[in-house]
PDB file of N, CA and C in Angstrom:
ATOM      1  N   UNK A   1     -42.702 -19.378  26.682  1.00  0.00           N
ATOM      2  CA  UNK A   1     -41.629 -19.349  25.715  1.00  0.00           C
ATOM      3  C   UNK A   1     -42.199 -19.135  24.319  1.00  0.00           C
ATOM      4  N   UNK A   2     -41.569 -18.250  23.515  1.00  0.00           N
ATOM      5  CA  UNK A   2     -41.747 -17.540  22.171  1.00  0.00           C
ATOM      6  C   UNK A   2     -41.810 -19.040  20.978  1.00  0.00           C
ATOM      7  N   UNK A   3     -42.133 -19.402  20.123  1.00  0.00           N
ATOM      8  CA  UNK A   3     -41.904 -19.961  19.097  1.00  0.00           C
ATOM      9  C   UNK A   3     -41.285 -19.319  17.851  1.00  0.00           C
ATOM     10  N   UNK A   4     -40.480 -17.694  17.992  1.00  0.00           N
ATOM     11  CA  UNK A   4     -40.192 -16.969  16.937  1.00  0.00           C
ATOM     12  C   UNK A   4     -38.690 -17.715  17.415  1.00  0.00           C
ATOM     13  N   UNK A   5     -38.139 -17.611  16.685  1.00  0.00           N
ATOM     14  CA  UNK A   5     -36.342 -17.959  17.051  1.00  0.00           C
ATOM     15  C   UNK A   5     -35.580 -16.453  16.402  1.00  0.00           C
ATOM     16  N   UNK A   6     -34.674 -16.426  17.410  1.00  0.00           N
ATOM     17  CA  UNK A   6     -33.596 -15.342  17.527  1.00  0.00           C
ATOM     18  C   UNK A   6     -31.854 -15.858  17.019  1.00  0.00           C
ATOM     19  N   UNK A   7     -31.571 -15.174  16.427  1.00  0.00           N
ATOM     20  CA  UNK A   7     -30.236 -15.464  16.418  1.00  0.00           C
ATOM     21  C   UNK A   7     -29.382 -14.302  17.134  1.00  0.00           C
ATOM     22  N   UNK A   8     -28.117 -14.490  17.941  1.00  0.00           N
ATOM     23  CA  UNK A   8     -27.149 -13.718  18.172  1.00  0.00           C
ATOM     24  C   UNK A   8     -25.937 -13.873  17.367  1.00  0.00           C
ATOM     25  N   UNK A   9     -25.746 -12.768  16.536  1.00  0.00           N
ATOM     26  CA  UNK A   9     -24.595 -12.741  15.459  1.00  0.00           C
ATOM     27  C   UNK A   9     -23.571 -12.322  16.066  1.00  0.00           C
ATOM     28  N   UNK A  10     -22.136 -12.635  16.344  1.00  0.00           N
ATOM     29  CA  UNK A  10     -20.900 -11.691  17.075  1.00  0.00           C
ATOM     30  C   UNK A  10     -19.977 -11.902  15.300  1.00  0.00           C
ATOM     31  N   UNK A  11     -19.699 -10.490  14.488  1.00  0.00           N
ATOM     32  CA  UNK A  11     -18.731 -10.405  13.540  1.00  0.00           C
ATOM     33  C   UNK A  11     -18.202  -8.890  13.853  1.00  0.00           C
ATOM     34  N   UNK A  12     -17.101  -8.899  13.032  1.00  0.00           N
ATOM     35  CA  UNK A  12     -16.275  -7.973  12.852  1.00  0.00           C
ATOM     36  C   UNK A  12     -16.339  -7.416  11.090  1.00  0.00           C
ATOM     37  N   UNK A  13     -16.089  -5.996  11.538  1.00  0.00           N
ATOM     38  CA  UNK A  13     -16.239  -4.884  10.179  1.00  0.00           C
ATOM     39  C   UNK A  13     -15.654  -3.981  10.259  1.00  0.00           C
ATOM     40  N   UNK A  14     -14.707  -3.536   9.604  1.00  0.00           N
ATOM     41  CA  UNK A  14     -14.543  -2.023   9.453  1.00  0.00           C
ATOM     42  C   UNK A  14     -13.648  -1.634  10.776  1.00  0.00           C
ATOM     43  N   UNK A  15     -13.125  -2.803  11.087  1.00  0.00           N
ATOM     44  CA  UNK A  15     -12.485  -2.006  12.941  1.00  0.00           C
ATOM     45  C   UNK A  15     -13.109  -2.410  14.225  1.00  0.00           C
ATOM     46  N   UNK A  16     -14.572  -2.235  13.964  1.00  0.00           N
ATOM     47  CA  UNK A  16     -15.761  -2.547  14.749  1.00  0.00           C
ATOM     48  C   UNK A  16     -15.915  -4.172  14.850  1.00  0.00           C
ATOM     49  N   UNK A  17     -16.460  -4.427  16.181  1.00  0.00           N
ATOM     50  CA  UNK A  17     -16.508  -6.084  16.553  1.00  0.00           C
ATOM     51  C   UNK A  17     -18.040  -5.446  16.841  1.00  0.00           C
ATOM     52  N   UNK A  18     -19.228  -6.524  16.422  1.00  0.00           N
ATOM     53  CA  UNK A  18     -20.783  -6.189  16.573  1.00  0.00           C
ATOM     54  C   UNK A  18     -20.988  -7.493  17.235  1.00  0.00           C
ATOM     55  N   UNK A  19     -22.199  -6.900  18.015  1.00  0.00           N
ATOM     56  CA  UNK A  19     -23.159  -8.266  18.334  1.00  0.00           C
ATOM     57  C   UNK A  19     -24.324  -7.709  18.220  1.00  0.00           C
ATOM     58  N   UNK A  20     -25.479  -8.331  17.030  1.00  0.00           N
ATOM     59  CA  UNK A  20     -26.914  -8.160  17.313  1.00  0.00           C
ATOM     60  C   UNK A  20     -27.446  -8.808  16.928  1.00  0.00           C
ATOM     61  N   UNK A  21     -28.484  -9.243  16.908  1.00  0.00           N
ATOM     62  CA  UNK A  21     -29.874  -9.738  16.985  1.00  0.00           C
ATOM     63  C   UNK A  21     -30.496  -9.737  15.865  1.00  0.00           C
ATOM     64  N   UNK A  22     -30.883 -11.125  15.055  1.00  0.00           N
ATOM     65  CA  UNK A  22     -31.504 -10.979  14.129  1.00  0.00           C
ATOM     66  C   UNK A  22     -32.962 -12.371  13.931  1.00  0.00           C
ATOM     67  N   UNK A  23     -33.953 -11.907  13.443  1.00  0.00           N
ATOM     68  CA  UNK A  23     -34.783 -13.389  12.958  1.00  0.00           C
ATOM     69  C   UNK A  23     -34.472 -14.418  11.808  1.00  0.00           C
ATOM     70  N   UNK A  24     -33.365 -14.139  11.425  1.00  0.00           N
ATOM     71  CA  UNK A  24     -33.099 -15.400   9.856  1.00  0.00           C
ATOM     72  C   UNK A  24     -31.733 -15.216   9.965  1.00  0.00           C
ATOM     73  N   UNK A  25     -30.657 -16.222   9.678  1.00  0.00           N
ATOM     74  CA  UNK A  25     -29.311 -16.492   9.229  1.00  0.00           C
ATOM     75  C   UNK A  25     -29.352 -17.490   8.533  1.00  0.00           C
ATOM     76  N   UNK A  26     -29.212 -16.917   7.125  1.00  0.00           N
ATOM     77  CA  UNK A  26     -28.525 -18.235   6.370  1.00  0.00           C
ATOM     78  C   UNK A  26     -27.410 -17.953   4.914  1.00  0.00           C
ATOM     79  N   UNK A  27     -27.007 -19.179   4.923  1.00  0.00           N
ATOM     80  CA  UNK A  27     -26.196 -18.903   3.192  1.00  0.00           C
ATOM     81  C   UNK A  27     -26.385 -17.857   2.450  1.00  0.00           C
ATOM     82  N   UNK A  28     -25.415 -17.293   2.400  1.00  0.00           N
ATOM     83  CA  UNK A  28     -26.219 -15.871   0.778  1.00  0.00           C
ATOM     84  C   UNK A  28     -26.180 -16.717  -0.225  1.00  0.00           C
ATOM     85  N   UNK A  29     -26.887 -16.425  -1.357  1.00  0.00           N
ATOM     86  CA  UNK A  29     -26.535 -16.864  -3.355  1.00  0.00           C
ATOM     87  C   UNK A  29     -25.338 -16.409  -3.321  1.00  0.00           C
ATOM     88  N   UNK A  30     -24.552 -15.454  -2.928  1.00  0.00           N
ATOM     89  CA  UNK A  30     -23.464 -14.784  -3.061  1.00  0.00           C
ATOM     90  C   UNK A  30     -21.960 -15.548  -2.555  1.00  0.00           C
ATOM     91  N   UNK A  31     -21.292 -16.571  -2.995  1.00  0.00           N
ATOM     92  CA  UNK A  31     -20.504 -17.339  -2.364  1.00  0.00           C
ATOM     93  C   UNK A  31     -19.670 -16.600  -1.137  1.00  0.00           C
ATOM     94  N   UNK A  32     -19.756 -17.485  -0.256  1.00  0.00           N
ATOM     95  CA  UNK A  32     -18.816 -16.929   1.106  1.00  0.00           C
ATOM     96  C   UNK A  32     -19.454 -15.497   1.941  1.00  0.00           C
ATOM     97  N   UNK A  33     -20.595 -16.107   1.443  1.00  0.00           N
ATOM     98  CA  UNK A  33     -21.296 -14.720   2.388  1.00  0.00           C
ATOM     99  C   UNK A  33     -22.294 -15.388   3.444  1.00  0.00           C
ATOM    100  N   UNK A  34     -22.303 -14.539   4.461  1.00  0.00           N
ATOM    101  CA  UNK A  34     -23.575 -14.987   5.281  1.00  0.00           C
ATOM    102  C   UNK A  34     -24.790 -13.883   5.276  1.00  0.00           C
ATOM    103  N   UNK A  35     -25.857 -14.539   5.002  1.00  0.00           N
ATOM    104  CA  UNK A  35     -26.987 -13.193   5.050  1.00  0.00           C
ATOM    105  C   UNK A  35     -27.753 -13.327   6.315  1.00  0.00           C
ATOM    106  N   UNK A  36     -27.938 -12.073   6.541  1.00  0.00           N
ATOM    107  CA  UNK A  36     -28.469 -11.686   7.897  1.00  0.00           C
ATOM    108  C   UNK A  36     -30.128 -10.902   7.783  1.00  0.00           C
ATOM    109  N   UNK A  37     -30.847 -11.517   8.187  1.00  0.00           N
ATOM    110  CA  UNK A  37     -32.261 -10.726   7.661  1.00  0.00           C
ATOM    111  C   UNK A  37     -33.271 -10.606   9.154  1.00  0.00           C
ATOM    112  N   UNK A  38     -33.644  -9.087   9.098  1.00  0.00           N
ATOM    113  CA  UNK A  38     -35.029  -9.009  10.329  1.00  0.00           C
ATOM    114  C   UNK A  38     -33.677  -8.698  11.672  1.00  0.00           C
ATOM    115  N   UNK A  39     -33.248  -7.598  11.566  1.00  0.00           N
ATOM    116  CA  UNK A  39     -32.375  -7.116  12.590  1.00  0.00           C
ATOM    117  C   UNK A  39     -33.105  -6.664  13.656  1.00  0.00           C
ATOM    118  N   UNK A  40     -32.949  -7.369  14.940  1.00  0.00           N
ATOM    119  CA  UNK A  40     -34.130  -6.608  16.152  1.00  0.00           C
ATOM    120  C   UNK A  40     -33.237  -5.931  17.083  1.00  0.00           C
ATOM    121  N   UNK A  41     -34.149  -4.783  17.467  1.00  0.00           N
ATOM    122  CA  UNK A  41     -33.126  -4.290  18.547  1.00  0.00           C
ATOM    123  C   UNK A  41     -33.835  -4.300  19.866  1.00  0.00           C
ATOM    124  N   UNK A  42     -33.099  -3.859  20.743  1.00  0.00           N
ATOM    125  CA  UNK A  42     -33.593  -4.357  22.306  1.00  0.00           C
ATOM    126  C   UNK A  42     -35.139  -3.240  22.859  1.00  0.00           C
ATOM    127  N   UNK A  43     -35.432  -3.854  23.981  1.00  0.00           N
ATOM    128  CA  UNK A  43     -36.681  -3.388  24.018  1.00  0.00           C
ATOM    129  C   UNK A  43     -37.145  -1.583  23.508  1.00  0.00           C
ATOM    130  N   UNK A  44     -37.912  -1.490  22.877  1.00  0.00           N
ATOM    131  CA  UNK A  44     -38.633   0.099  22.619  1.00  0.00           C
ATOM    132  C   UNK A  44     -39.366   0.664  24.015  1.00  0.00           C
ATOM    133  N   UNK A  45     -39.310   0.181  24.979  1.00  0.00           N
ATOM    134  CA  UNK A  45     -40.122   0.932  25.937  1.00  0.00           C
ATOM    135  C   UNK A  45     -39.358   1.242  27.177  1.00  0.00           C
ATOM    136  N   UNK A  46     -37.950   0.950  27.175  1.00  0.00           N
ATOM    137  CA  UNK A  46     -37.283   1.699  28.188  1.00  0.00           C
ATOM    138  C   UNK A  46     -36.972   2.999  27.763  1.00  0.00           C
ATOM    139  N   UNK A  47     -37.025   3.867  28.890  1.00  0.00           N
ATOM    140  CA  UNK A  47     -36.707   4.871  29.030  1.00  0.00           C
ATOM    141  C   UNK A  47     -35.100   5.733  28.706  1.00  0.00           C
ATOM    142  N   UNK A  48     -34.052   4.945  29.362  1.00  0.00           N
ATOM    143  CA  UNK A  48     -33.033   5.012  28.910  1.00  0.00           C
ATOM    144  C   UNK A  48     -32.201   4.806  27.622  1.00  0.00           C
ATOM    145  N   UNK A  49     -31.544   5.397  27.215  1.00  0.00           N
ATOM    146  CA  UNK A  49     -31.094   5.205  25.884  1.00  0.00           C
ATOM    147  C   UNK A  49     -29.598   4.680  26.061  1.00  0.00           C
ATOM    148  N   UNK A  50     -29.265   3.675  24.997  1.00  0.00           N
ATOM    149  CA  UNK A  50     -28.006   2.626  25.229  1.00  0.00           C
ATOM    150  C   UNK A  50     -27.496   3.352  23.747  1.00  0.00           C
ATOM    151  N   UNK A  51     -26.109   4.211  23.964  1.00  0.00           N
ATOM    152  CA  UNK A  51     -25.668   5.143  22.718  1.00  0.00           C
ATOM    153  C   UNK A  51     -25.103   3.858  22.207  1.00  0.00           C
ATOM    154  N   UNK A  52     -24.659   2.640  22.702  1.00  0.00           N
ATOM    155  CA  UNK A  52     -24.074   1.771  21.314  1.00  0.00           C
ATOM    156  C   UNK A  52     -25.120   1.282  20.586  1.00  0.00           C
ATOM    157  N   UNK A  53     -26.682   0.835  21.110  1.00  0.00           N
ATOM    158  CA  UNK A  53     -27.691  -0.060  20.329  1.00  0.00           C
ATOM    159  C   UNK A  53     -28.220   1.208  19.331  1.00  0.00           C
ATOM    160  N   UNK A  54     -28.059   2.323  20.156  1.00  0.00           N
ATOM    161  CA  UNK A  54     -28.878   4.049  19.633  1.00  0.00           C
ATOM    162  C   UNK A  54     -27.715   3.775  17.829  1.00  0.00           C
ATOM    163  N   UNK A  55     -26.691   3.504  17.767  1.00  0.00           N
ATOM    164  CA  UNK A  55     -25.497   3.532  17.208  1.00  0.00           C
ATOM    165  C   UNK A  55     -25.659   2.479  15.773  1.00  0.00           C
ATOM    166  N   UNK A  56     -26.378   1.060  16.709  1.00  0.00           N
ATOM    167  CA  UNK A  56     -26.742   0.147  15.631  1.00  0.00           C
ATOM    168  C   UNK A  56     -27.861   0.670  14.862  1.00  0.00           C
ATOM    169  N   UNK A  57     -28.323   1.263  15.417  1.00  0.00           N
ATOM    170  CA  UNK A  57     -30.158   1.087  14.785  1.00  0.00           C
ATOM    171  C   UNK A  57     -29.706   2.383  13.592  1.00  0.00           C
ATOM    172  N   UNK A  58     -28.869   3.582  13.866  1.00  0.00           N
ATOM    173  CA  UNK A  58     -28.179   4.621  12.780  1.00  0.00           C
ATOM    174  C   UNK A  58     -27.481   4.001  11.914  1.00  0.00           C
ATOM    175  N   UNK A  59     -26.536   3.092  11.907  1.00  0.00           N
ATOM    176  CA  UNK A  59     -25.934   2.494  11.043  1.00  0.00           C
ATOM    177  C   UNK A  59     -26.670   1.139  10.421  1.00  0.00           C
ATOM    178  N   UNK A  60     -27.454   0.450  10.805  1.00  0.00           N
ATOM    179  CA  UNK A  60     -28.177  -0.288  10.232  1.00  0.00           C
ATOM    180  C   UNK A  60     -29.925   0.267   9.539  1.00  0.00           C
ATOM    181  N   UNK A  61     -30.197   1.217   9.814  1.00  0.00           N
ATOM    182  CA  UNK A  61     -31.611   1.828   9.386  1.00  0.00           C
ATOM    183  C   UNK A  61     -32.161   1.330   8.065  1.00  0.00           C
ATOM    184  N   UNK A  62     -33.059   1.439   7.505  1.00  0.00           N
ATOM    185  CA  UNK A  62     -33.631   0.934   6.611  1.00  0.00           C
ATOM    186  C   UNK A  62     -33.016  -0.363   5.710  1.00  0.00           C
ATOM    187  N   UNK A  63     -31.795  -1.348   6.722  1.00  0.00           N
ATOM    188  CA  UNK A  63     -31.135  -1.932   5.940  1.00  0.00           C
ATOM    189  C   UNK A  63     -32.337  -3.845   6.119  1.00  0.00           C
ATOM    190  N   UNK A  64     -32.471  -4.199   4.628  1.00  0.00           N
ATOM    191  CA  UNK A  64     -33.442  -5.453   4.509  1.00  0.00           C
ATOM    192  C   UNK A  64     -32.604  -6.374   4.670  1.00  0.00           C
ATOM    193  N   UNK A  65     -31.576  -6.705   4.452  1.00  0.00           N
ATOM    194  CA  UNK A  65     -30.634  -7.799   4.191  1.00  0.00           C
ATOM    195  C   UNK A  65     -28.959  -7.706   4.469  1.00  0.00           C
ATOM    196  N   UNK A  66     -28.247  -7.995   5.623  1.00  0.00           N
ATOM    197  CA  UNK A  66     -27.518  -7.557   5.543  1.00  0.00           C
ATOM    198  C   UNK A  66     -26.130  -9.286   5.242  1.00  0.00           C
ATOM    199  N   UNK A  67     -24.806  -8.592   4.163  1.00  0.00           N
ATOM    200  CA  UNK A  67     -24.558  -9.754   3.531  1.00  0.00           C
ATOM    201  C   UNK A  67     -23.192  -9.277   4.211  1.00  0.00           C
ATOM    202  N   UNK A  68     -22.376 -10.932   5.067  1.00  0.00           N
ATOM    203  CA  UNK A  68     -21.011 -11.041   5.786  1.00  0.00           C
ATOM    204  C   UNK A  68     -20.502 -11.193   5.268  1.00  0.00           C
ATOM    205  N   UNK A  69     -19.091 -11.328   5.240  1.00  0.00           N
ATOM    206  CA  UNK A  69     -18.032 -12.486   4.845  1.00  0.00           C
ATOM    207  C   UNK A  69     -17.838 -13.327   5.788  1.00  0.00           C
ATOM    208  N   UNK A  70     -17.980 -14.686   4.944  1.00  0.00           N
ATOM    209  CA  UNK A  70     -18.032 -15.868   6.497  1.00  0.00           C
ATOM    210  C   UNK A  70     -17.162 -15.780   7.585  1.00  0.00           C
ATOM    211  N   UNK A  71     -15.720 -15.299   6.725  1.00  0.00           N
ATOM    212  CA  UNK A  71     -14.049 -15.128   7.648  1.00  0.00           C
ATOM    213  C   UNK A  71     -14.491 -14.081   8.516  1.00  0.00           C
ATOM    214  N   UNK A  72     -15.308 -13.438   8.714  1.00  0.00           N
ATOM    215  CA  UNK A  72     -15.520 -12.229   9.674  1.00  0.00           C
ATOM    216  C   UNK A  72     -16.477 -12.752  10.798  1.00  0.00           C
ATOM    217  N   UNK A  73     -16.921 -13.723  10.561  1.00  0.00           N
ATOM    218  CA  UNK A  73     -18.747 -14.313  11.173  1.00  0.00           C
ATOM    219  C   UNK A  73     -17.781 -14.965  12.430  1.00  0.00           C
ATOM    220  N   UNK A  74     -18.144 -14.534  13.657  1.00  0.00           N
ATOM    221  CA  UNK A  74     -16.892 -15.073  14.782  1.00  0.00           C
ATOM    222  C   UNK A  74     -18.291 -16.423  15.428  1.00  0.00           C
ATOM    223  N   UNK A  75     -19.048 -15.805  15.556  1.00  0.00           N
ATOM    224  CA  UNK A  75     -20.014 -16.788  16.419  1.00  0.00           C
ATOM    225  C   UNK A  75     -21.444 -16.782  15.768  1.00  0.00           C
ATOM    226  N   UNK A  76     -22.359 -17.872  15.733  1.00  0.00           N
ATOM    227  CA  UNK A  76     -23.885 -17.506  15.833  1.00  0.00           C
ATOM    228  C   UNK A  76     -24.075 -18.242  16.603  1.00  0.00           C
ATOM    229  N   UNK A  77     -25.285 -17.949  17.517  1.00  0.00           N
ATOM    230  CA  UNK A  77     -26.059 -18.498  18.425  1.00  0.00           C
ATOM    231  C   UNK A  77     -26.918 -18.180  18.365  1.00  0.00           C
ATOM    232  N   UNK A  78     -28.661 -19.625  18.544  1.00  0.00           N
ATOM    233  CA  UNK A  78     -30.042 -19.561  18.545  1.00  0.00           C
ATOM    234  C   UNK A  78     -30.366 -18.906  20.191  1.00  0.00           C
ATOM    235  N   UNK A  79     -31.103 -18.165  20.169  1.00  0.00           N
ATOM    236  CA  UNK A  79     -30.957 -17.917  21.759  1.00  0.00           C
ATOM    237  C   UNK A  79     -32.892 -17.848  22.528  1.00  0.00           C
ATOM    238  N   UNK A  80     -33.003 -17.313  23.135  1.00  0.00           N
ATOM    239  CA  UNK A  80     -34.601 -17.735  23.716  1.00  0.00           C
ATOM    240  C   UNK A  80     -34.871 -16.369  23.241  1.00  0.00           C
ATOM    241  N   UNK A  81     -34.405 -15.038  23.333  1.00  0.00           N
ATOM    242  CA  UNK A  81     -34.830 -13.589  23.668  1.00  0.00           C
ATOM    243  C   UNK A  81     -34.090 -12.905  22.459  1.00  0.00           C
ATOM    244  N   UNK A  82     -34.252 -11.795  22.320  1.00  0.00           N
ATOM    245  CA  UNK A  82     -33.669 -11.090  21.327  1.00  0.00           C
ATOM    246  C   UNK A  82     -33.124 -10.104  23.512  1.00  0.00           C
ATOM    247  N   UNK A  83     -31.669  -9.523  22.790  1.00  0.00           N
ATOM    248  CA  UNK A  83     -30.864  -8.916  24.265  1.00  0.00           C
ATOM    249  C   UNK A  83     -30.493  -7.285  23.110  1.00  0.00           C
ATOM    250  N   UNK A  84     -29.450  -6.859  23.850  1.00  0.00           N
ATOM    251  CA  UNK A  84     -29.412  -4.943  23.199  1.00  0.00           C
ATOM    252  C   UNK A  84     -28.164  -5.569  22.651  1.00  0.00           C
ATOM    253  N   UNK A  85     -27.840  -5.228  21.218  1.00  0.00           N
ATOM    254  CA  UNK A  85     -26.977  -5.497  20.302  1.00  0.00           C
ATOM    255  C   UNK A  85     -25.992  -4.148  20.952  1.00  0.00           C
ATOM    256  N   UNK A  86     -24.502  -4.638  20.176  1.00  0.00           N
ATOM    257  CA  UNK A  86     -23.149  -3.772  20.909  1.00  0.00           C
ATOM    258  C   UNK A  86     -22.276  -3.680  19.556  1.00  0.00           C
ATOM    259  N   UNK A  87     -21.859  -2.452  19.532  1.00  0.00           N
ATOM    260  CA  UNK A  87     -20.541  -2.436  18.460  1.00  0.00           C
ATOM    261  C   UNK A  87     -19.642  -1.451  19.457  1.00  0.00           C
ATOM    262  N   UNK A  88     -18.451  -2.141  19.263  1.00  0.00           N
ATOM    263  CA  UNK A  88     -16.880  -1.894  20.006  1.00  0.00           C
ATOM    264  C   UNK A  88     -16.092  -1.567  18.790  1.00  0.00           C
ATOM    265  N   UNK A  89     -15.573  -0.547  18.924  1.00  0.00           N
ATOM    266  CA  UNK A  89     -14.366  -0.033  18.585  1.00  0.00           C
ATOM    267  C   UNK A  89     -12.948  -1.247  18.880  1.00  0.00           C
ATOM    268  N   UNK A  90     -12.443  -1.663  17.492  1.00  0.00           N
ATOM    269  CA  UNK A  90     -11.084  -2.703  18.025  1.00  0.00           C
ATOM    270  C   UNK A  90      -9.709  -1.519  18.083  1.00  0.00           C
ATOM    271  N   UNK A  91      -8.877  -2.349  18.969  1.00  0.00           N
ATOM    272  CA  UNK A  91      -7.772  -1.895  18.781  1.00  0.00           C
ATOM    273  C   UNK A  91      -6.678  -1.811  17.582  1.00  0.00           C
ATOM    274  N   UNK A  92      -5.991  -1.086  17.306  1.00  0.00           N
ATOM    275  CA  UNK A  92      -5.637  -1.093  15.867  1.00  0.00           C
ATOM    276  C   UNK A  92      -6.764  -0.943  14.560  1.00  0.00           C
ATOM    277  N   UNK A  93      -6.639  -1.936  13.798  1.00  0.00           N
ATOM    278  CA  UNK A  93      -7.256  -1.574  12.648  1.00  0.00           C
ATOM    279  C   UNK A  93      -8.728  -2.768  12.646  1.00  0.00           C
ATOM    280  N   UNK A  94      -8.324  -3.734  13.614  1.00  0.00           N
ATOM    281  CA  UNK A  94      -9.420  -4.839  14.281  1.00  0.00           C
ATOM    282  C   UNK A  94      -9.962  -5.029  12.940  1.00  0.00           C
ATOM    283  N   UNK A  95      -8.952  -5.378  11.289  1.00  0.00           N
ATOM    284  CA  UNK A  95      -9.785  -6.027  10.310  1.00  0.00           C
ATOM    285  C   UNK A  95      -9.010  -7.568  10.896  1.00  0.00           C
ATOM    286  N   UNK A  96      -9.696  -8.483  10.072  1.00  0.00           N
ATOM    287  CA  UNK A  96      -9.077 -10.001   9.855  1.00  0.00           C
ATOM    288  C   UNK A  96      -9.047  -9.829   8.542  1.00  0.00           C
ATOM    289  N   UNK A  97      -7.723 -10.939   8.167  1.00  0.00           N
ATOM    290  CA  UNK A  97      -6.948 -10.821   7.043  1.00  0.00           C
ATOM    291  C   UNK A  97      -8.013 -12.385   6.689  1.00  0.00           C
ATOM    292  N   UNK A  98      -8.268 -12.322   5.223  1.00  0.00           N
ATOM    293  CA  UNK A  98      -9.119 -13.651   4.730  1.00  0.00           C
ATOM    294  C   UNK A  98      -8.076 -15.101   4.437  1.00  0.00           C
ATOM    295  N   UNK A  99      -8.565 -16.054   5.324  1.00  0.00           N
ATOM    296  CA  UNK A  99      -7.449 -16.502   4.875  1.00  0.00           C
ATOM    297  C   UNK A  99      -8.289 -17.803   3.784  1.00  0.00           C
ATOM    298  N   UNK A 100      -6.885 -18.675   2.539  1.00  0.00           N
ATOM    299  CA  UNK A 100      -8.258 -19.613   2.233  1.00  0.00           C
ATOM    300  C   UNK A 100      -8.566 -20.280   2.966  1.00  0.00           C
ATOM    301  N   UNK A 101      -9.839 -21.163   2.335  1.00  0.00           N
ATOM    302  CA  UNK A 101     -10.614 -21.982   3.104  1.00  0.00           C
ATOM    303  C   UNK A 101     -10.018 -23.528   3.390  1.00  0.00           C
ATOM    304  N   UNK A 102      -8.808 -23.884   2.354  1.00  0.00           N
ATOM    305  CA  UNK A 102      -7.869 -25.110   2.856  1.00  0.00           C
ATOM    306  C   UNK A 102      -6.794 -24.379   2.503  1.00  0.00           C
ATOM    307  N   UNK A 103      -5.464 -24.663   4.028  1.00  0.00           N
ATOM    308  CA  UNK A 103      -4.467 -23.853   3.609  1.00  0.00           C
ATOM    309  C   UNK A 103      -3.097 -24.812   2.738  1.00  0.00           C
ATOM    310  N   UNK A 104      -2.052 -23.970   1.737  1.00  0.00           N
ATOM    311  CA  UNK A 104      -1.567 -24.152   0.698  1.00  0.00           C
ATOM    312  C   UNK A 104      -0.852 -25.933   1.286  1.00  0.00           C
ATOM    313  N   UNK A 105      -0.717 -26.906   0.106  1.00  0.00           N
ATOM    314  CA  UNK A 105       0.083 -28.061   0.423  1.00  0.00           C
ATOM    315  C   UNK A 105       1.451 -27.667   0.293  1.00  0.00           C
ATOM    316  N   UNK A 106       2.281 -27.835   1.181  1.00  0.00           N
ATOM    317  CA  UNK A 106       3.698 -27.601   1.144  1.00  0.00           C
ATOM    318  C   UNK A 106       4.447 -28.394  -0.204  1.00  0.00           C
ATOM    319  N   UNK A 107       5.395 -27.651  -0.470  1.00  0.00           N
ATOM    320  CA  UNK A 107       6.013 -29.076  -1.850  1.00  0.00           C
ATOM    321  C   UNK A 107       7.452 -28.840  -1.329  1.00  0.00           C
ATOM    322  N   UNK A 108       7.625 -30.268  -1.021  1.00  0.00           N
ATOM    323  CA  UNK A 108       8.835 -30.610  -0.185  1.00  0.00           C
ATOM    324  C   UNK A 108      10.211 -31.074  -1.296  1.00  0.00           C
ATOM    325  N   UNK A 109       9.307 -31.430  -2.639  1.00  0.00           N
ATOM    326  CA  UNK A 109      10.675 -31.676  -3.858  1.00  0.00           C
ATOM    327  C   UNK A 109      11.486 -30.349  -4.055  1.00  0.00           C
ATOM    328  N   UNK A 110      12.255 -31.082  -3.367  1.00  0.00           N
ATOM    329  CA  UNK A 110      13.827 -30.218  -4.016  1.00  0.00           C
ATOM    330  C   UNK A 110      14.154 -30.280  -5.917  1.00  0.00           C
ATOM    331  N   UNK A 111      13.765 -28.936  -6.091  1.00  0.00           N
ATOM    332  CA  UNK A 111      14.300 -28.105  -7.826  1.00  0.00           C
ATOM    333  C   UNK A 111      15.611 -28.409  -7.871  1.00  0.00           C
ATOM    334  N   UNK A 112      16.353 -29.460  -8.645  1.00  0.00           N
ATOM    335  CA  UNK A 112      17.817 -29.471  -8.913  1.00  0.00           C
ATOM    336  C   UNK A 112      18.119 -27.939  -9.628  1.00  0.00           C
TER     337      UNK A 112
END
């Protein structure tokens, strides 16, 4: 067993629902962000090519740091392995609407 730790990120962007693989998750400086750093992708020595991970590695390329919105961040998980990251096409427009972070107190006084 590895002593590097892996994270599995599952968020949503742009339509797209992702899952991949990264070495660091934490807080951005940037309020309500999550930063994502050291994106790995699945093994380099198979032969076969996976057009969704082929897909991540084009849309993520030379990227150092990549910054969420927490409301989008669906799951993280520490996992043993880094696995082949996936982006899906959602149905419709597959954004989430932000909602706040405590929702509004009702005001129940009746305005004469």
């Amino acid at each position: 067993m590895s002593n590097k730790t892996v994270y599995r990120i599952f968020f949503t962007s742009q339509g797209k629902a992702y899952e991949i693989y990264a070495q660091q998750v934490s807080q951005a400086d940037l309020y309500g962000f999550i930063a994502i750093e050291g994106i790995l992708f699945g093994e380099k020595s198979t032969l076969l090519l996976d057009p969704a991970e082929e897909g991540l590695k084009n849309e993520f390329y030379g990227v150092k740091r990549l910054l969420v919105p927490f409301h989008n961040i669906g799951r993280i998980d520490e996992v043993d392995k880094e696995g082949r990251g996936k982006v899906v096409a959602l149905a419709g427009n597959g954004e989430t609407k932000p909602s706040p972070p405590f929702p509004p107190i009702p005001d129940d006084r009746k305005k004469p």
